[in-house]
C-alpha atoms as a PDB file:
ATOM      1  CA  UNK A   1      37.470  94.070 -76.201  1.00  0.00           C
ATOM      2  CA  UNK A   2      35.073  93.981 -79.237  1.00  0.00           C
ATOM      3  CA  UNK A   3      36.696  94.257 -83.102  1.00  0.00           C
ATOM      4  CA  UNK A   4      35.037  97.330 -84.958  1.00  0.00           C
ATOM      5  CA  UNK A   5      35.008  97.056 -88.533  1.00  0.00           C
ATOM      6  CA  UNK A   6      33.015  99.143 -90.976  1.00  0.00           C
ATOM      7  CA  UNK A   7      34.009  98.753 -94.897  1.00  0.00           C
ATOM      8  CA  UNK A   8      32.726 102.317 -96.100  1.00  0.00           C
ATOM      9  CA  UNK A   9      35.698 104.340 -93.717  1.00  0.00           C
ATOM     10  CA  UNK A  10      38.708 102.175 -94.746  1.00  0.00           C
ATOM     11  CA  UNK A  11      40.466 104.753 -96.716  1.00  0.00           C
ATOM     12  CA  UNK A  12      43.616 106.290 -94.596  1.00  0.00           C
ATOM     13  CA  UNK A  13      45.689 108.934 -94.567  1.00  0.00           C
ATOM     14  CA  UNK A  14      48.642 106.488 -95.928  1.00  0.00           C
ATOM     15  CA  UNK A  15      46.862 106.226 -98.437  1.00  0.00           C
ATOM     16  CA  UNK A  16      46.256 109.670 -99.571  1.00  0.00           C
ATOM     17  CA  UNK A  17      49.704 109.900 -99.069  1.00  0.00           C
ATOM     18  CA  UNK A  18      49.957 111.942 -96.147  1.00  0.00           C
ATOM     19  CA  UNK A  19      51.963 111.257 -93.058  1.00  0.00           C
ATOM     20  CA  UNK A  20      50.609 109.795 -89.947  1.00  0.00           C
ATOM     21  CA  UNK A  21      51.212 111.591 -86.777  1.00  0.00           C
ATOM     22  CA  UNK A  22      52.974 109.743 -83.878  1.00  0.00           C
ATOM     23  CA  UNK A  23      51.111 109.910 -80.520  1.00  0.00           C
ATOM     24  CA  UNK A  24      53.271 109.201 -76.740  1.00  0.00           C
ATOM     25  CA  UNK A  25      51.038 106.265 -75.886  1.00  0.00           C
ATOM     26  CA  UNK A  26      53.136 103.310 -74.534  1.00  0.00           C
ATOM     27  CA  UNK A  27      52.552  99.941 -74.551  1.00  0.00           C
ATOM     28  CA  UNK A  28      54.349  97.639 -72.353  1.00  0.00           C
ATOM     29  CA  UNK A  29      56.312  94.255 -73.827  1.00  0.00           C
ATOM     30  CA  UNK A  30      53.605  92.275 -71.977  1.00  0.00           C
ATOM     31  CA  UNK A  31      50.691  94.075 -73.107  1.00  0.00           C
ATOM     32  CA  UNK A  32      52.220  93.947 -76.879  1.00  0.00           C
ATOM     33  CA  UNK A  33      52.566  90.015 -76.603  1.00  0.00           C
ATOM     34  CA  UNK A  34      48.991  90.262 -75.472  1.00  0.00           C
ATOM     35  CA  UNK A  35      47.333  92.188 -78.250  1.00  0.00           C
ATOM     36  CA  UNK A  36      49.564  90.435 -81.024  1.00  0.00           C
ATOM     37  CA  UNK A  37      48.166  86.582 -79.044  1.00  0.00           C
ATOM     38  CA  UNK A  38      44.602  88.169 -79.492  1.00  0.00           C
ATOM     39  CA  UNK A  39      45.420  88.995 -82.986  1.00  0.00           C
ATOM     40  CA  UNK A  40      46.647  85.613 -83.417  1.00  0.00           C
ATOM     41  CA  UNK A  41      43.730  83.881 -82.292  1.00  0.00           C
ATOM     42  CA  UNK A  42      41.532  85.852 -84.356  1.00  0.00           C
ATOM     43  CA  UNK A  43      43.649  85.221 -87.447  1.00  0.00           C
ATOM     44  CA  UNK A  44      43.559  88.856 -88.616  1.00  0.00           C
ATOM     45  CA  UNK A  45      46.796  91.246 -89.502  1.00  0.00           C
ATOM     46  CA  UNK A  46      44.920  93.862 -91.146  1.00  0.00           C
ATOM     47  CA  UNK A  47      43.613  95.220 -87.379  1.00  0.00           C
ATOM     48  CA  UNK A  48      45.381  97.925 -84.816  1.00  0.00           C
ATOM     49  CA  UNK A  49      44.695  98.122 -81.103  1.00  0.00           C
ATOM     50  CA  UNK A  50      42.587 101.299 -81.028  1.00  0.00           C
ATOM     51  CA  UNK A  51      42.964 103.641 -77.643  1.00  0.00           C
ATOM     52  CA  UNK A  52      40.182 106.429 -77.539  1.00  0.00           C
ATOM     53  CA  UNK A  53      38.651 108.576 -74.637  1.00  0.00           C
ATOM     54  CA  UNK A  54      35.392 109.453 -74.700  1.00  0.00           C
ATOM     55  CA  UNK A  55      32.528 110.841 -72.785  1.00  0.00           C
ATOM     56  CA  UNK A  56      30.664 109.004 -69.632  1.00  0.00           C
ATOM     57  CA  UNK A  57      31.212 107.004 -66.542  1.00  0.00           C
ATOM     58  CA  UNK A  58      31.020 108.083 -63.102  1.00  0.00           C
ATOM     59  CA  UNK A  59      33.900 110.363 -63.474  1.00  0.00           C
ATOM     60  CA  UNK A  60      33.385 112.307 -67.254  1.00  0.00           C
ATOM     61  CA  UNK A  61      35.569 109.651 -69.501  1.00  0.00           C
ATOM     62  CA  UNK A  62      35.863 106.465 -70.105  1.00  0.00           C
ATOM     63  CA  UNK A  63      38.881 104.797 -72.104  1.00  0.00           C
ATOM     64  CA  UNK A  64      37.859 102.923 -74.865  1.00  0.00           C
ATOM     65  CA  UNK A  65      40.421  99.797 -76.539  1.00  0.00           C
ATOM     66  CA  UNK A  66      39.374  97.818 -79.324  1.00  0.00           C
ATOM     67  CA  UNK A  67      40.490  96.240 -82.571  1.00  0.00           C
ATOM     68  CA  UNK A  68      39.886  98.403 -85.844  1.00  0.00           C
ATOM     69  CA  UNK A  69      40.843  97.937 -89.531  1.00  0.00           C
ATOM     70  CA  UNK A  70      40.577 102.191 -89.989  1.00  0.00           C
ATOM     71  CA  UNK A  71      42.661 104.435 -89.790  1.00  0.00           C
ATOM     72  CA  UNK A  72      40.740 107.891 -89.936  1.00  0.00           C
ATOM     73  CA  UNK A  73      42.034 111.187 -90.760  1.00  0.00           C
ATOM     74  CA  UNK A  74      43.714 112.516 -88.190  1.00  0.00           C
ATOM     75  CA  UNK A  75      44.783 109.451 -86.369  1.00  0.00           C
ATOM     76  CA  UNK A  76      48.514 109.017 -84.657  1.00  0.00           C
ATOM     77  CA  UNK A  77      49.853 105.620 -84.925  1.00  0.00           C
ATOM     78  CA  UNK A  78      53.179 104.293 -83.357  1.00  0.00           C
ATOM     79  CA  UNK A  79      54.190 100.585 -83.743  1.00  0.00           C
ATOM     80  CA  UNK A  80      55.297  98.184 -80.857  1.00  0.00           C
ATOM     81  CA  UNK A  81      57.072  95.564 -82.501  1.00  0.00           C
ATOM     82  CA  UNK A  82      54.816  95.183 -85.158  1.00  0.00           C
ATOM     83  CA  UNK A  83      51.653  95.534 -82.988  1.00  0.00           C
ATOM     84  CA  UNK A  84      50.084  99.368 -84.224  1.00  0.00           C
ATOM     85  CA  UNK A  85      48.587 101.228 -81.606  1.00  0.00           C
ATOM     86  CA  UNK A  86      46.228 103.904 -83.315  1.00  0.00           C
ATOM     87  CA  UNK A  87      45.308 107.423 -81.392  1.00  0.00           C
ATOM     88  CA  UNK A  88      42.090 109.810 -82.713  1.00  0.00           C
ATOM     89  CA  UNK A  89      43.340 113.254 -82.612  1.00  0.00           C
ATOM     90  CA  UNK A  90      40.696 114.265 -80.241  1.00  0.00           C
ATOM     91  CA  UNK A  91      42.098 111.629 -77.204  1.00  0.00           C
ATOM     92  CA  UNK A  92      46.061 112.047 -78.062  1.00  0.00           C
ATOM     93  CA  UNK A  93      45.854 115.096 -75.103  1.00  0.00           C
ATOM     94  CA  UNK A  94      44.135 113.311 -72.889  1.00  0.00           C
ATOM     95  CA  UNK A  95      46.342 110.125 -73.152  1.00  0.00           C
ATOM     96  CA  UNK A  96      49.780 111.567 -74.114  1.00  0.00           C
ATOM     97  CA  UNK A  97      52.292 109.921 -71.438  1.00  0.00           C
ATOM     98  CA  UNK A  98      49.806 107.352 -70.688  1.00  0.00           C
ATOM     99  CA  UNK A  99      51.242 103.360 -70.544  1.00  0.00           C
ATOM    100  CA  UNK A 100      49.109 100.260 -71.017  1.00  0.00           C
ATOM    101  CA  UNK A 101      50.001  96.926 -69.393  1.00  0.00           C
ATOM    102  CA  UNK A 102      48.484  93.685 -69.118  1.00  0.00           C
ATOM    103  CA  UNK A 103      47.720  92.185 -65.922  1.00  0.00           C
ATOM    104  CA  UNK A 104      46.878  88.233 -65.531  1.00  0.00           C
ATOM    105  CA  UNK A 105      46.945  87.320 -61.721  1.00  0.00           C
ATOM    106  CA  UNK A 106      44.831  85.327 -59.446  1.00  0.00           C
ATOM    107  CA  UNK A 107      43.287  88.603 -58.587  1.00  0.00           C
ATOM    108  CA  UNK A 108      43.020  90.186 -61.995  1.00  0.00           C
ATOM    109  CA  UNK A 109      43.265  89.549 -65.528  1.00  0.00           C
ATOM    110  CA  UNK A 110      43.316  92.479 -68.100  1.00  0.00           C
ATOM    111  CA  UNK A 111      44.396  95.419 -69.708  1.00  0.00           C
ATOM    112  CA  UNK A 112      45.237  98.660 -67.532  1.00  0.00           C
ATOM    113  CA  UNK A 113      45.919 102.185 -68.341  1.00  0.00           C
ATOM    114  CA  UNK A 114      47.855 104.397 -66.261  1.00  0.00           C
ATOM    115  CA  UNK A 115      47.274 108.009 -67.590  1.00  0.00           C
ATOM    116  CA  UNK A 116      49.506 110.413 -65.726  1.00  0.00           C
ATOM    117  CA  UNK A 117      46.662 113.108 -67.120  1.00  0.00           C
ATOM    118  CA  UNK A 118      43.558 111.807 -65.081  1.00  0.00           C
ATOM    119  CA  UNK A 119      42.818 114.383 -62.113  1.00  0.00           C
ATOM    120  CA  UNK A 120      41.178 111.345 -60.291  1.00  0.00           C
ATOM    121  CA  UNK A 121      38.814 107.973 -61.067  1.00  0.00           C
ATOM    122  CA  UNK A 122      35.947 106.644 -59.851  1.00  0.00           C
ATOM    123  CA  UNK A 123      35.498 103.887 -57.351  1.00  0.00           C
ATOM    124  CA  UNK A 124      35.139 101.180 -59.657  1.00  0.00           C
ATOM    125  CA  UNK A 125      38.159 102.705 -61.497  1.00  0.00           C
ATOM    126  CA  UNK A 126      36.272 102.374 -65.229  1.00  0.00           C
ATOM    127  CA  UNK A 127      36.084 106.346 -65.225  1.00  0.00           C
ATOM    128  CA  UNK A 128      38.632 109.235 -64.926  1.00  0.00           C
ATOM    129  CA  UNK A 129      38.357 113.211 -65.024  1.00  0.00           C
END
């Protein structure tokens, strides 16, 4: 996970005064505790776990999850317990219904999206189609 930031695109919707759309991303309890222990560690409050699709991998898109102070127009944002998971309007389709978790095992230790809306994945599992 890398934190975005970029100063000259920090005006929001909210603060035009428009409404934010909601988007039907879930995020588990653990997942939550994870992001807001991330959050912690990096002493911010001002940044949302961003969830975007975009082009490439093996398999046509790849999910993308970072930390971002924006929120751009057209962005759907639903709070977990005071942990704001932000949506662009061009990946809420391909992600509506779709539930993150966080995994720490011997075996494996991250975050993992299961998208009820991917036809199929790759191998490696990075990509879906």
């Amino acid at each position: 996970m890398s934190t975005a930031t970029n100063e000259n695109t920090t005006e929001t919707a909210a603060a035009a005064g428009d409404e934010l759309a909601t988007h039907e991303v879930k995020l588990t309890d653990v997942a939550a505790g994870k992001v807001r222990s991330l959050l912690e560690q990096e002493g911010r409050t001002d940044l949302r776990l961003r969830v975007a699709v975009q082009p490439g991998g093996c398999s046509g898109l790849i999910y993308q999850l970072y930390f971002d102070e924006r929120l751009l127009d057209g962005d759907a944002v639903r709070d977990y317990d005071g942990v704001e998971v932000v949506v662009d309007k061009m990946s809420v389709p391909y992600l509506s219904g779709a539930s993150i978790d966080f995994e720490d095992t011997i075996s494996k230790q991250g975050f993992t999206i299961d998208n009820p809306n991917a036809g199929g994945s790759c191998a490696c599992g990075d990509s879906f189609h």
